[in-house]
Protein backbone atom coordinates (compact mmCIF):
# COMPACT_ATOMS: atom_id res chain seq x y z
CA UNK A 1 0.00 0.00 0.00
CA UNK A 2 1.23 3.50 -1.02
CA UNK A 3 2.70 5.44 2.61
CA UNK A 4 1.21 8.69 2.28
CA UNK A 5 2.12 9.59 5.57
CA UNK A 6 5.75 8.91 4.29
CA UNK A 7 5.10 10.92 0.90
CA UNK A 8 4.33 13.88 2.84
CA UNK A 9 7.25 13.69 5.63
CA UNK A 10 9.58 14.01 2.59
CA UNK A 11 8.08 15.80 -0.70
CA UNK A 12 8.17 19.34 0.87
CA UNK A 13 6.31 21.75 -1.06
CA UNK A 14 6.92 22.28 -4.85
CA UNK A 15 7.73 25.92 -6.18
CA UNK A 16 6.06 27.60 -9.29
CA UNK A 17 6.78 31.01 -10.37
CA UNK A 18 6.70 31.79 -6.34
CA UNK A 19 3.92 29.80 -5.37
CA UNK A 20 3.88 26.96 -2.76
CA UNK A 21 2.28 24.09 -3.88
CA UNK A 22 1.84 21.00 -1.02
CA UNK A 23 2.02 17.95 -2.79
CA UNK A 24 1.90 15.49 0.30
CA UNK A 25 -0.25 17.68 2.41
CA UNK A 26 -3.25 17.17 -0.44
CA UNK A 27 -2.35 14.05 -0.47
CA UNK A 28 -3.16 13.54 2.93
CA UNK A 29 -6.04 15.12 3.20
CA UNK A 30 -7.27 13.50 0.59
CA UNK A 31 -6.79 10.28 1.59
CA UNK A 32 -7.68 10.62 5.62
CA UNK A 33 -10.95 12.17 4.21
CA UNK A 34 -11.80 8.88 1.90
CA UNK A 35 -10.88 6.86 4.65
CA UNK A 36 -13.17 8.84 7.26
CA UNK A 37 -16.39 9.55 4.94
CA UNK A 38 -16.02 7.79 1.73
CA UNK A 39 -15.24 3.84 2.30
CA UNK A 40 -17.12 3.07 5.43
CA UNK A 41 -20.08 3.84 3.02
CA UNK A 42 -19.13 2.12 -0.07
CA UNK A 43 -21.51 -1.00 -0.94
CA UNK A 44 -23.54 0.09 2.74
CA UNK A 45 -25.73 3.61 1.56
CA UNK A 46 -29.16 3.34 2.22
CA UNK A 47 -31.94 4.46 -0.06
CA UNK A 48 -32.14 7.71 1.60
CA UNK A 49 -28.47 8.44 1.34
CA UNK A 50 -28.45 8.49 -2.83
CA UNK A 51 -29.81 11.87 -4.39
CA UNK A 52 -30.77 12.48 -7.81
CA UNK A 53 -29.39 15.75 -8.82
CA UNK A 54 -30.86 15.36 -12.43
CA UNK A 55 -31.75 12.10 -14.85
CA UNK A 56 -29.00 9.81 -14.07
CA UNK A 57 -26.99 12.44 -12.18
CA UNK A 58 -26.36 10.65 -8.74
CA UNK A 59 -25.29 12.26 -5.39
CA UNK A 60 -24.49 10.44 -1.98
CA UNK A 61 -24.01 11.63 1.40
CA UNK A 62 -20.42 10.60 1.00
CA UNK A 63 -20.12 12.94 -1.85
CA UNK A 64 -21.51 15.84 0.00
CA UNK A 65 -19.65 14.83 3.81
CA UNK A 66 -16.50 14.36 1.69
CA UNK A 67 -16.56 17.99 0.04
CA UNK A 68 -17.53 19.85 3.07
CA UNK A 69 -14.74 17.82 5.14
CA UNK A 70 -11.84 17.74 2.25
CA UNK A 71 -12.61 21.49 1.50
CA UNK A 72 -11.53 22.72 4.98
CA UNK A 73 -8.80 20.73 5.13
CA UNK A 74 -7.35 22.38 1.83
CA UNK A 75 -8.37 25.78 2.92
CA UNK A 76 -6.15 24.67 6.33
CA UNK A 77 -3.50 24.20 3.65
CA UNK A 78 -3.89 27.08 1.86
CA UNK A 79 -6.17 29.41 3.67
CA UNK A 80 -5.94 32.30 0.85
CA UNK A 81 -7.72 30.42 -1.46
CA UNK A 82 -11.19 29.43 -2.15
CA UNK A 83 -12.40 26.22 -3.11
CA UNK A 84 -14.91 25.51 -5.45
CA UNK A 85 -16.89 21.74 -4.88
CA UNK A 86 -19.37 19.73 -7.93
CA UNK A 87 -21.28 19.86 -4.81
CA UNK A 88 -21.10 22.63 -3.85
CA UNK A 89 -21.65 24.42 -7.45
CA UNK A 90 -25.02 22.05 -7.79
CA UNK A 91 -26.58 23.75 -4.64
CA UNK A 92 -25.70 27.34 -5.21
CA UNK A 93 -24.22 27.12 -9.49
CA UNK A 94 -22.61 30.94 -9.03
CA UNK A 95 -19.72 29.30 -7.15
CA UNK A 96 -18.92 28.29 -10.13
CA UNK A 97 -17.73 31.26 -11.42
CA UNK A 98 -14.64 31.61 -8.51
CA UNK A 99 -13.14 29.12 -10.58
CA UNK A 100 -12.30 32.01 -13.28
CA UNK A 101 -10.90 34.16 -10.55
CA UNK A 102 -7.54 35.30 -10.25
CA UNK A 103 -5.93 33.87 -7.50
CA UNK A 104 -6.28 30.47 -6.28
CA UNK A 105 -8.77 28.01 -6.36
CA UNK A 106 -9.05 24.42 -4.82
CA UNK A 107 -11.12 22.12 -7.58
CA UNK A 108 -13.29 18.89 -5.93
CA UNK A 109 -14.35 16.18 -6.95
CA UNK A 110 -15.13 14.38 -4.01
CA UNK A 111 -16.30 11.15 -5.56
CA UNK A 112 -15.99 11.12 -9.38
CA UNK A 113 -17.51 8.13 -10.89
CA UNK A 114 -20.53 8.40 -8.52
CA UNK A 115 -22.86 5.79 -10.33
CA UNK A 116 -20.33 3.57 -10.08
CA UNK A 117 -19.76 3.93 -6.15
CA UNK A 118 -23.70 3.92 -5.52
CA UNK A 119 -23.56 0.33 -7.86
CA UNK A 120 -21.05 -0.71 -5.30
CA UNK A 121 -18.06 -1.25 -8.24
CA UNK A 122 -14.49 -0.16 -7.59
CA UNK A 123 -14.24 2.75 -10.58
CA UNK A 124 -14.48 5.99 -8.28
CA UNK A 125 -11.76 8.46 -7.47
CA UNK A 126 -11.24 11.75 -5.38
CA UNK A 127 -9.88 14.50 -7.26
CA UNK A 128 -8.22 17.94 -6.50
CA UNK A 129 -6.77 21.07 -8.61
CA UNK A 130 -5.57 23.43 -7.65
CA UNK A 131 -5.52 26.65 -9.77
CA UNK A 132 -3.71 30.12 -10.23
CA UNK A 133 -4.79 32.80 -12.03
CA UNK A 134 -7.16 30.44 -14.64
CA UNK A 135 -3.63 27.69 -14.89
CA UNK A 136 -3.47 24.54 -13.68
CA UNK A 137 -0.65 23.93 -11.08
CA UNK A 138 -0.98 21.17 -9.17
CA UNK A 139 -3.78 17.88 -10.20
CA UNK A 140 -4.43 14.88 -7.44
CA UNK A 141 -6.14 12.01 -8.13
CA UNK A 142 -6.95 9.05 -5.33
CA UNK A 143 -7.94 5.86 -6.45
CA UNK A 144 -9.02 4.31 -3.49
CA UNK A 145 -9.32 0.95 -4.44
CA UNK A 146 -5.75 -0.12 -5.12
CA UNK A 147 -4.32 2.68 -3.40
CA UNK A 148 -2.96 4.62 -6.56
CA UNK A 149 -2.00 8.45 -6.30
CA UNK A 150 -1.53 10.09 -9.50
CA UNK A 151 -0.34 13.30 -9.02
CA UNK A 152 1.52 16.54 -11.42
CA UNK A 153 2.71 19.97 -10.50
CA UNK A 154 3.46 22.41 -13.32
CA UNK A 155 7.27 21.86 -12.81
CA UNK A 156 7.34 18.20 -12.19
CA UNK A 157 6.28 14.94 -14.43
CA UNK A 158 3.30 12.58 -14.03
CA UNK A 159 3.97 10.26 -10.86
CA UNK A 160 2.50 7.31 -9.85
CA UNK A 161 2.60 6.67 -6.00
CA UNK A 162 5.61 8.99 -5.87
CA UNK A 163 7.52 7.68 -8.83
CA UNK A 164 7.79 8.68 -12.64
CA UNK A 165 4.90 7.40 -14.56
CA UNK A 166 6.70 4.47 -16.63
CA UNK A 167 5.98 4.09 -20.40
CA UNK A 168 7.49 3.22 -23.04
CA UNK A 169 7.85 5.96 -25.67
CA UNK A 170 5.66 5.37 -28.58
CA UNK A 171 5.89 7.59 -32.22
CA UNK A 172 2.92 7.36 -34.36
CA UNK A 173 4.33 5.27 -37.38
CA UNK A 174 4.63 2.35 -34.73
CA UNK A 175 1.76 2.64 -32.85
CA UNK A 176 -1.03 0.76 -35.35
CA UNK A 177 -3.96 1.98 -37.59
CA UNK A 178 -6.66 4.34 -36.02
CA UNK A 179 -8.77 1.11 -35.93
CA UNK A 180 -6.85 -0.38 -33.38
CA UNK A 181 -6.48 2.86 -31.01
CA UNK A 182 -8.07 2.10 -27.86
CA UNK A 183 -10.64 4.60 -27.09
CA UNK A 184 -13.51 5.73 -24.18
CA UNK A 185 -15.75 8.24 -26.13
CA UNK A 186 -18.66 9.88 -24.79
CA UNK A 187 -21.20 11.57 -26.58
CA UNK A 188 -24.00 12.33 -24.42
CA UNK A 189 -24.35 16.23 -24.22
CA UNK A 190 -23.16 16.99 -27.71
CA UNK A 191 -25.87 17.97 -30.71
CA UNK A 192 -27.78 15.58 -32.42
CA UNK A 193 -25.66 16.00 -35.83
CA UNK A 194 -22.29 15.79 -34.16
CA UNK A 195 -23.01 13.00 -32.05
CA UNK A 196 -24.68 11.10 -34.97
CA UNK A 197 -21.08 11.47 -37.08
CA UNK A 198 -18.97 10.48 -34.08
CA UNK A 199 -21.03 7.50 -33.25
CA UNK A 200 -20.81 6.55 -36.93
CA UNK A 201 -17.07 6.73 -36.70
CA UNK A 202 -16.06 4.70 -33.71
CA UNK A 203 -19.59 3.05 -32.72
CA UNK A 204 -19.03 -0.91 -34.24
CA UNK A 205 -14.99 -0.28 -33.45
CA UNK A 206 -13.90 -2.86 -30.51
CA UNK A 207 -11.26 -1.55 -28.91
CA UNK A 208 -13.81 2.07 -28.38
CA UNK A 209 -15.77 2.13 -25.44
CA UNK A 210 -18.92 4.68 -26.08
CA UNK A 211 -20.89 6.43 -23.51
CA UNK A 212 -20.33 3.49 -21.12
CA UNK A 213 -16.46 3.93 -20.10
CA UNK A 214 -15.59 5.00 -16.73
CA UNK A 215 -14.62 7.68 -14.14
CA UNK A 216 -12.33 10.56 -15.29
CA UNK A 217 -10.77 9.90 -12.23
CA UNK A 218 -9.83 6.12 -14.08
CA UNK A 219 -9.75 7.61 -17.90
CA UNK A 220 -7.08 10.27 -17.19
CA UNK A 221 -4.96 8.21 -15.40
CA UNK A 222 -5.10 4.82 -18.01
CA UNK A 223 -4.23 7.63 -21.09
CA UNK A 224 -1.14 8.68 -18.73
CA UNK A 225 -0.05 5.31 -18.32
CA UNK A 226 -0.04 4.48 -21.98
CA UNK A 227 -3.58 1.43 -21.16
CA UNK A 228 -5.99 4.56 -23.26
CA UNK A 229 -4.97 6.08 -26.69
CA UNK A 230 -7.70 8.61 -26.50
CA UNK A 231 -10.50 9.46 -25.01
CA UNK A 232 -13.38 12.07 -26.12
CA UNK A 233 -15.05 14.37 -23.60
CA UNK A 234 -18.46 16.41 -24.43
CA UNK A 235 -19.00 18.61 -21.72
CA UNK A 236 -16.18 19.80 -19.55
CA UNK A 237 -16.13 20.96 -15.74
CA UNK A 238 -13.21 21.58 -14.23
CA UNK A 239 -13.72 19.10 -11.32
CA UNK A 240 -13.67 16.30 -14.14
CA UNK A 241 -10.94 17.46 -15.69
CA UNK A 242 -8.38 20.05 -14.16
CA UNK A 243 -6.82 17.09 -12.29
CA UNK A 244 -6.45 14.38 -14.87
CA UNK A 245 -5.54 16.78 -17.84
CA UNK A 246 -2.62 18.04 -15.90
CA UNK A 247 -1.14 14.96 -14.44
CA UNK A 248 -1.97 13.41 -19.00
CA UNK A 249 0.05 16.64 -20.10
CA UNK A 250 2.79 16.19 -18.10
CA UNK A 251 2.89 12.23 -18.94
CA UNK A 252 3.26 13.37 -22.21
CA UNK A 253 -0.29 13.84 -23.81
CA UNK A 254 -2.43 16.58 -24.83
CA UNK A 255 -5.64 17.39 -23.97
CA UNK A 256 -7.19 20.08 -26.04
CA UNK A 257 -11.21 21.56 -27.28
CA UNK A 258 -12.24 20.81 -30.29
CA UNK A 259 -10.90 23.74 -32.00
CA UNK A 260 -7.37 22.75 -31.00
CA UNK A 261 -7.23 25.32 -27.83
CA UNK A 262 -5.58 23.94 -24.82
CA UNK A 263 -7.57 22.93 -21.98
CA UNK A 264 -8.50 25.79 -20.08
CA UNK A 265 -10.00 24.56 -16.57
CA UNK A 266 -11.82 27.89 -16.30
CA UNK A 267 -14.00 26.90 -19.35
CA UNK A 268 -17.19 25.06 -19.52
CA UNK A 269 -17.58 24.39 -23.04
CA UNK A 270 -18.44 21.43 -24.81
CA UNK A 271 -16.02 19.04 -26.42
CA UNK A 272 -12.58 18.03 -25.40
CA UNK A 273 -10.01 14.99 -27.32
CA UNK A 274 -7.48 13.93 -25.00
CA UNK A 275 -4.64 11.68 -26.47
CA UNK A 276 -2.09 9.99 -24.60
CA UNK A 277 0.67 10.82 -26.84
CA UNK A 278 0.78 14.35 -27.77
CA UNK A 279 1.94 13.74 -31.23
CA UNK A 280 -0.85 12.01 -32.08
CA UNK A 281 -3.84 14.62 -31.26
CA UNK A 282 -4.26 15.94 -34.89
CA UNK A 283 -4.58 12.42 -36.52
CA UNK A 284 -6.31 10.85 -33.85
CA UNK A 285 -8.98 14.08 -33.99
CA UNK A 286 -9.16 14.10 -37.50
CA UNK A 287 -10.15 10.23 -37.75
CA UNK A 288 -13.24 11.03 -35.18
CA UNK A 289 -14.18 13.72 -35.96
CA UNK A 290 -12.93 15.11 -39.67
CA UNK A 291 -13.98 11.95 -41.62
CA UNK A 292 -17.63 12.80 -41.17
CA UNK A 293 -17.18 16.29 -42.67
């Protein structure tokens, strides 16, 4: 099992451009808060412990216990900051809008990949940002079962559990036709016409999973460690993503809009392509999304 009391004793805090940033203290939180309100409740919620936010948009009082504990905890850390919660933003949705602010923010997820935690099946994850002036510094993401901690600062690569993310580098000429990319693409909240052509792309392909892969908390993390080729996003909040497309770009992968922009975690827009090799973003988004045209 990964020490995180060990990871924090040593890591320090990581500089950028002046700023502190606490690796093993988030870390810590993090975990002690999954252990205290998150995992005595997996596979034991009642009925009157799940909430519907809207159709197929579950809640739990470990999602809700989680943010309110986790969030003080960070603002311990970092008391000049504010923190902005999924939970949070779907009980009052102008919080949302500190995430564009100028100083920092703290970004929660406090249980991403809630259907699957309410279903009682290990694909969940707690996830943390934290941002500076609209820029992603520092991404955490807890996968509690099997104790993994993926974690990236702005000046430091991908880790796993404290150590380099291992994989082995890949160009594009040896990496196989577009038909044997592995994929998780999810179509759900873009237009009729665009998810029609998408679906027609990469619906009858095997190695694609569409609209039934899993937590960003799992997808990030399996396109970092070279088990995802791509993976196709149509909304974007920053509690789903800030982490994961942090810890991807500094593994070595891209994670842009549809336009080509760089993920910006103070945008809400629709449509993101996240590759786990960098080089291959243009070819990969021009077989899912070009062909059609």
């Amino acid at each position: 099992m990964y020490d995180i009391g060990h990871r924090s004793a040593r890591e320090g805090k990581l500089r950028d451009m002046g700023i502190e940033i606490p690796v093993g203290d988030v870390e810590l939180a993090m975990t002690e808060v999954c252990d205290e309100y998150i995992m005595p409740r997996f596979r034991h919620l009642a009925d009157t412990e799940i909430f519907e936010k809207g159709p197929g948009d579950f809640a739990t009082i470990a999602d809700r216990e989680s943010e309110a504990a986790l969030a003080l905890r960070l603002l311990e850390i970092d008391p000049a900051a504010v923190v902005v919660g999924e939970e949070a933003v779907a009980s009052d949705p102008q919080i949302l809008d500190l995430a564009r602010g100028t100083g920092r923010v703290w970004i929660i997820d406090p249980i991403d990949g809630t259907g699957s935690f309410v279903r009682g099946r290990p694909r969940f994850a707690v996830m943390v940002a934290l941002v500076e002036g609209g820029r992603t510094i520092g991404g955490w993401i807890w996968q509690p079962i099997g104790s993994s901690m993926y974690t990236a600062t702005s000046v430091t690569d991908a880790q796993l559990n404290a150590r380099p993310i291992d994989r082995a580098p890949v160009n594009s000429e040896s990496r196989g036709p577009f038909e044997q990319l592995s994929g998780d693409v999810r179509t759900t909240y873009f237009g009729d016409e665009a998810r029609s052509a998408v679906e027609r792309t990469v619906g009858k392909l095997p190695s694609v999973r569409l609209n039934r892969g899993g937590a960003c908390g799992y997808v990030y993390p399996d396109l970092a460690c070279g088990r995802l080729d791509y993976a196709v996003f149509s909304r974007q909040y920053p509690w789903d993503h800030a982490a994961g497309a942090l810890i991807l770009e500094q593994a070595g992968g891209a994670v842009r809009d549809l336009d080509g922009r760089a993920y910006d975690p103070t945008s809400t827009s629709f449509g993101l392509l996240a590759t786990g090799r960098a080089a291959d973003w243009e070819a990969i988004k021009a077989h899912v999304f070009d062909s059609q045209r």
